[in-house]
C-alpha atoms as a PDB file:
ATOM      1  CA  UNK A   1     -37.304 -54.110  52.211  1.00  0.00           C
ATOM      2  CA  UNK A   2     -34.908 -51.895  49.927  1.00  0.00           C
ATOM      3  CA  UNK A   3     -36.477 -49.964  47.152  1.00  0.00           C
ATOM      4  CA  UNK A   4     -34.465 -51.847  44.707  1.00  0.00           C
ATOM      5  CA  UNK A   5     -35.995 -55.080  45.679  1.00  0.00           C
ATOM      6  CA  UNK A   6     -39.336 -53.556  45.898  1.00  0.00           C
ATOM      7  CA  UNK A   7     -38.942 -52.522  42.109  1.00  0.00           C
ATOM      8  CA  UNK A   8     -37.674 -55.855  40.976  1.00  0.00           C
ATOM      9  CA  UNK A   9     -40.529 -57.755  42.221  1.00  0.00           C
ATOM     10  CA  UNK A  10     -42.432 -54.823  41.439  1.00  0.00           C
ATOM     11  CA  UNK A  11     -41.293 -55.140  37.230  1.00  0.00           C
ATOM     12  CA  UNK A  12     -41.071 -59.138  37.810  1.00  0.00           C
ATOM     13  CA  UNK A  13     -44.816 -59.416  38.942  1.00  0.00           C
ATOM     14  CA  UNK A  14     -46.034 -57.340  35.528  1.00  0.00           C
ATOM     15  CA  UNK A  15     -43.427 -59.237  32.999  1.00  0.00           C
ATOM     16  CA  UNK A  16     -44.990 -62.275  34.661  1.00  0.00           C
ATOM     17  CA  UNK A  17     -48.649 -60.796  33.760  1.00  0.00           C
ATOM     18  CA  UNK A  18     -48.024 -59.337  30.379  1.00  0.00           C
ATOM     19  CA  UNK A  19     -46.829 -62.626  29.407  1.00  0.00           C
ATOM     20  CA  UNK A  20     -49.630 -64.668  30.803  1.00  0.00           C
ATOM     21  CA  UNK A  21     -51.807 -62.085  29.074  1.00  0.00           C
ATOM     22  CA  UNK A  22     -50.145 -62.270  25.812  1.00  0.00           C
ATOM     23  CA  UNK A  23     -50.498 -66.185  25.846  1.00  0.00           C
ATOM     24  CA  UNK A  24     -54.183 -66.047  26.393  1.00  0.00           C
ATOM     25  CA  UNK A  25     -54.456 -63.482  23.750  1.00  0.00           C
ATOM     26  CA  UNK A  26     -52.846 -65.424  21.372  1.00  0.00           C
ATOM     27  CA  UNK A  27     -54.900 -68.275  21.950  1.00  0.00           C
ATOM     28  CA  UNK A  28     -57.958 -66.290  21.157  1.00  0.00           C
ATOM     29  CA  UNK A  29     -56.298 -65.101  17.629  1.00  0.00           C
ATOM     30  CA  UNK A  30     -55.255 -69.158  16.786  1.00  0.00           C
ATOM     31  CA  UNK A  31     -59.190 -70.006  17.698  1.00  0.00           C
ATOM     32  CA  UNK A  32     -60.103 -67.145  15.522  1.00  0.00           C
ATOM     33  CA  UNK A  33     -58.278 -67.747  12.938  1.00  0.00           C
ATOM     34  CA  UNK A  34     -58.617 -71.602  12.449  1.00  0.00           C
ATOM     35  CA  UNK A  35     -63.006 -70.265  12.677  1.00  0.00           C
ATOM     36  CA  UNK A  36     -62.269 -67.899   9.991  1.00  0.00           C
ATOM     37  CA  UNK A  37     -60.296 -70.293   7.864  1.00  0.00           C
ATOM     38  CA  UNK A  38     -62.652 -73.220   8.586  1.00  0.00           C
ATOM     39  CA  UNK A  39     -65.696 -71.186   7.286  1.00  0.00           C
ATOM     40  CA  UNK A  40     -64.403 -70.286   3.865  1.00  0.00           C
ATOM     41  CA  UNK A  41     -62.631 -73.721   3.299  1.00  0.00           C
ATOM     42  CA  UNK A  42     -59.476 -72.797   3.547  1.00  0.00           C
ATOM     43  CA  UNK A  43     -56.315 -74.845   5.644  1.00  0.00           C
ATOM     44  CA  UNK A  44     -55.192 -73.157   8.799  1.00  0.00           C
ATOM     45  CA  UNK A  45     -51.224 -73.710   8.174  1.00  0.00           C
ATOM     46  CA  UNK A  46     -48.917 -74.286  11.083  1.00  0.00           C
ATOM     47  CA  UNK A  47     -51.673 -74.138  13.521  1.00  0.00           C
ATOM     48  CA  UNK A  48     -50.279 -71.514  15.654  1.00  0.00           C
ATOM     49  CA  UNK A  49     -50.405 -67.379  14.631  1.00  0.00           C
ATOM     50  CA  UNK A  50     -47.446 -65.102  15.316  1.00  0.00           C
ATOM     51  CA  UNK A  51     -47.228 -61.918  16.957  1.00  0.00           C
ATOM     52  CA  UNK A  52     -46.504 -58.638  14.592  1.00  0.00           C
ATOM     53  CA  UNK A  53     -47.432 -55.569  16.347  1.00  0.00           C
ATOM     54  CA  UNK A  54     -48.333 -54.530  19.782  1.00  0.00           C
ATOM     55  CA  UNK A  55     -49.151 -50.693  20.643  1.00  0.00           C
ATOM     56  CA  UNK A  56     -52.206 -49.297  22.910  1.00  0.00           C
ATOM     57  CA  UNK A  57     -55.192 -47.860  22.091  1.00  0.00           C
ATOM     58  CA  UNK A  58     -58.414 -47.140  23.402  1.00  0.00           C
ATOM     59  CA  UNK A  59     -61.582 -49.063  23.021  1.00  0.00           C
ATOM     60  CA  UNK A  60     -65.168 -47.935  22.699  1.00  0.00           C
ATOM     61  CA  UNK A  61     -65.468 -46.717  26.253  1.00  0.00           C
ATOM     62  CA  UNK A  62     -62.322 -44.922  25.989  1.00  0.00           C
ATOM     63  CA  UNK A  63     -60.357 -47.409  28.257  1.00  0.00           C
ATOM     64  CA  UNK A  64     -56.761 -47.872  27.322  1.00  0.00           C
ATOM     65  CA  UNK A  65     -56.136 -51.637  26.450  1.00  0.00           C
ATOM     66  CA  UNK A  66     -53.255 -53.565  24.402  1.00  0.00           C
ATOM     67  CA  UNK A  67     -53.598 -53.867  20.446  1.00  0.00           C
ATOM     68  CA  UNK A  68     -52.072 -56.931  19.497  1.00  0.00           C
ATOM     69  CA  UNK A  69     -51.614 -57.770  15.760  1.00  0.00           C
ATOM     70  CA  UNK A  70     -50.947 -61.545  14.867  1.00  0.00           C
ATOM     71  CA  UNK A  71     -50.513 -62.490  11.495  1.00  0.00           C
ATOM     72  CA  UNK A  72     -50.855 -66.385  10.541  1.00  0.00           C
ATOM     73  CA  UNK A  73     -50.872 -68.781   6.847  1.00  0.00           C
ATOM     74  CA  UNK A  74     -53.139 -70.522   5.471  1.00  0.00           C
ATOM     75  CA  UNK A  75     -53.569 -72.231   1.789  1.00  0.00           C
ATOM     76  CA  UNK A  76     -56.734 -72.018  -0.831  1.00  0.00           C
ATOM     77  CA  UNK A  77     -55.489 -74.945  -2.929  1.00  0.00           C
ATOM     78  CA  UNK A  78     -53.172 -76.971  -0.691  1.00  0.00           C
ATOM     79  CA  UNK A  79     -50.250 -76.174  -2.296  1.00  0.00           C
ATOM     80  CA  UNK A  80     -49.293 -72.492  -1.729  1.00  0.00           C
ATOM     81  CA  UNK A  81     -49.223 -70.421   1.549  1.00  0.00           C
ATOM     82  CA  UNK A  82     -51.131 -67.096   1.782  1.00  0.00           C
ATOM     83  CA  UNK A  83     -51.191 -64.507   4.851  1.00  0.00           C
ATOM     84  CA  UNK A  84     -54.082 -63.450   6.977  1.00  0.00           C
ATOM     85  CA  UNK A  85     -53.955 -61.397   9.986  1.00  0.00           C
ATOM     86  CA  UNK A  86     -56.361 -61.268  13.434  1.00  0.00           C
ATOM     87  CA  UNK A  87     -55.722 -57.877  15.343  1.00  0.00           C
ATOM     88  CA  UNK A  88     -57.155 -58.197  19.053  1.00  0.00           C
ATOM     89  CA  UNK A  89     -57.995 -55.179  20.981  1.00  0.00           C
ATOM     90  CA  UNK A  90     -57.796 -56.546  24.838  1.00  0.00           C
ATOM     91  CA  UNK A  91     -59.201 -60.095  24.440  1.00  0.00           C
ATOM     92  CA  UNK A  92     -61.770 -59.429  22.099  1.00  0.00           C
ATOM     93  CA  UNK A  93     -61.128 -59.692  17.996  1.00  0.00           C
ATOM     94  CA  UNK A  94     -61.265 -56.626  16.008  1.00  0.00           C
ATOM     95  CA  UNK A  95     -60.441 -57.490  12.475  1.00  0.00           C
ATOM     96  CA  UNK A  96     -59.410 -60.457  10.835  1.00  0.00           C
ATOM     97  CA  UNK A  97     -57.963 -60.457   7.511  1.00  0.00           C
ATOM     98  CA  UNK A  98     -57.857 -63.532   4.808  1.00  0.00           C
ATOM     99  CA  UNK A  99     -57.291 -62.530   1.819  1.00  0.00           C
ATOM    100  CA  UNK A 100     -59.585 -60.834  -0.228  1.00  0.00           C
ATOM    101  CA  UNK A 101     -62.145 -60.875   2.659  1.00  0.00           C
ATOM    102  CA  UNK A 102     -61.941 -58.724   5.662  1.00  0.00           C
ATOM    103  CA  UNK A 103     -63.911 -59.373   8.416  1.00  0.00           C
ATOM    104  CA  UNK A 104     -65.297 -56.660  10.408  1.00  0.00           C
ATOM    105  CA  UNK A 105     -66.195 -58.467  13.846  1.00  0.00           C
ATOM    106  CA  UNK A 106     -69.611 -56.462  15.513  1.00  0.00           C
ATOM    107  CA  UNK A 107     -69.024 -55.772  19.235  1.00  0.00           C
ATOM    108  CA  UNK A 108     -71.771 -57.628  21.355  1.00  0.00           C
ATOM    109  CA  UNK A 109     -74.080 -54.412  20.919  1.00  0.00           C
ATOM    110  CA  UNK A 110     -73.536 -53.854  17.313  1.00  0.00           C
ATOM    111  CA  UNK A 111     -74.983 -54.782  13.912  1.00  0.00           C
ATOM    112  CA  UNK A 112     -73.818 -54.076  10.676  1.00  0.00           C
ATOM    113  CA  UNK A 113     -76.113 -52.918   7.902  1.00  0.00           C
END
């Protein structure tokens, strides 16, 4: 097989994956979200998040995984719109923002005192 086609399936094989990924992240940051906005009382708008950053970084163990920053609406009194924001590191939430609470998420091993 030519090199050429070796490097299209090659690239076509990891668009395929970083999209797949970047659904099931997003799905994570819309259950997150409607959590966060169901515990304070607020309305999850829209009921989707969108995506507004992506960069790497490196997680606890020093692994390099995907940073994904999703931003999303929501309404205190039914009639305005307000912004919040869930930033995943991999699959797992790292902060979520609603306005004028941020949410510090413990990792499995963590508490906070």
């Amino acid at each position: 097989m030519p090199i050429y086609e070796s490097l299209f399936l090659l690239l076509a094989g990891l668009g395929v994956w970083f999209w797949l990924d970047t659904l099931k992240a997003r799905e994570i940051g819309i259950r997150a979200a409607q959590a966060a906005c169901a515990e304070e009382g607020l309305q999850f708008l829209d009921d989707t998040v969108a995506g507004a950053g992506l960069r790497f970084a490196r997680d606890g163990d020093g692994r390099l995984q995907l940073r994904r920053v999703f931003v999303f609406e929501y309404s205190d009194t039914g009639d305005n719109r307000r912004s919040g924001s869930v930033t995943l590191l991999g699959h797992a939430v790292e902060w979520l923002h609603v306005r004028p609470h941020l949410y510090v998420v413990p990792k499995n091993d963590e508490t906070l005192h």
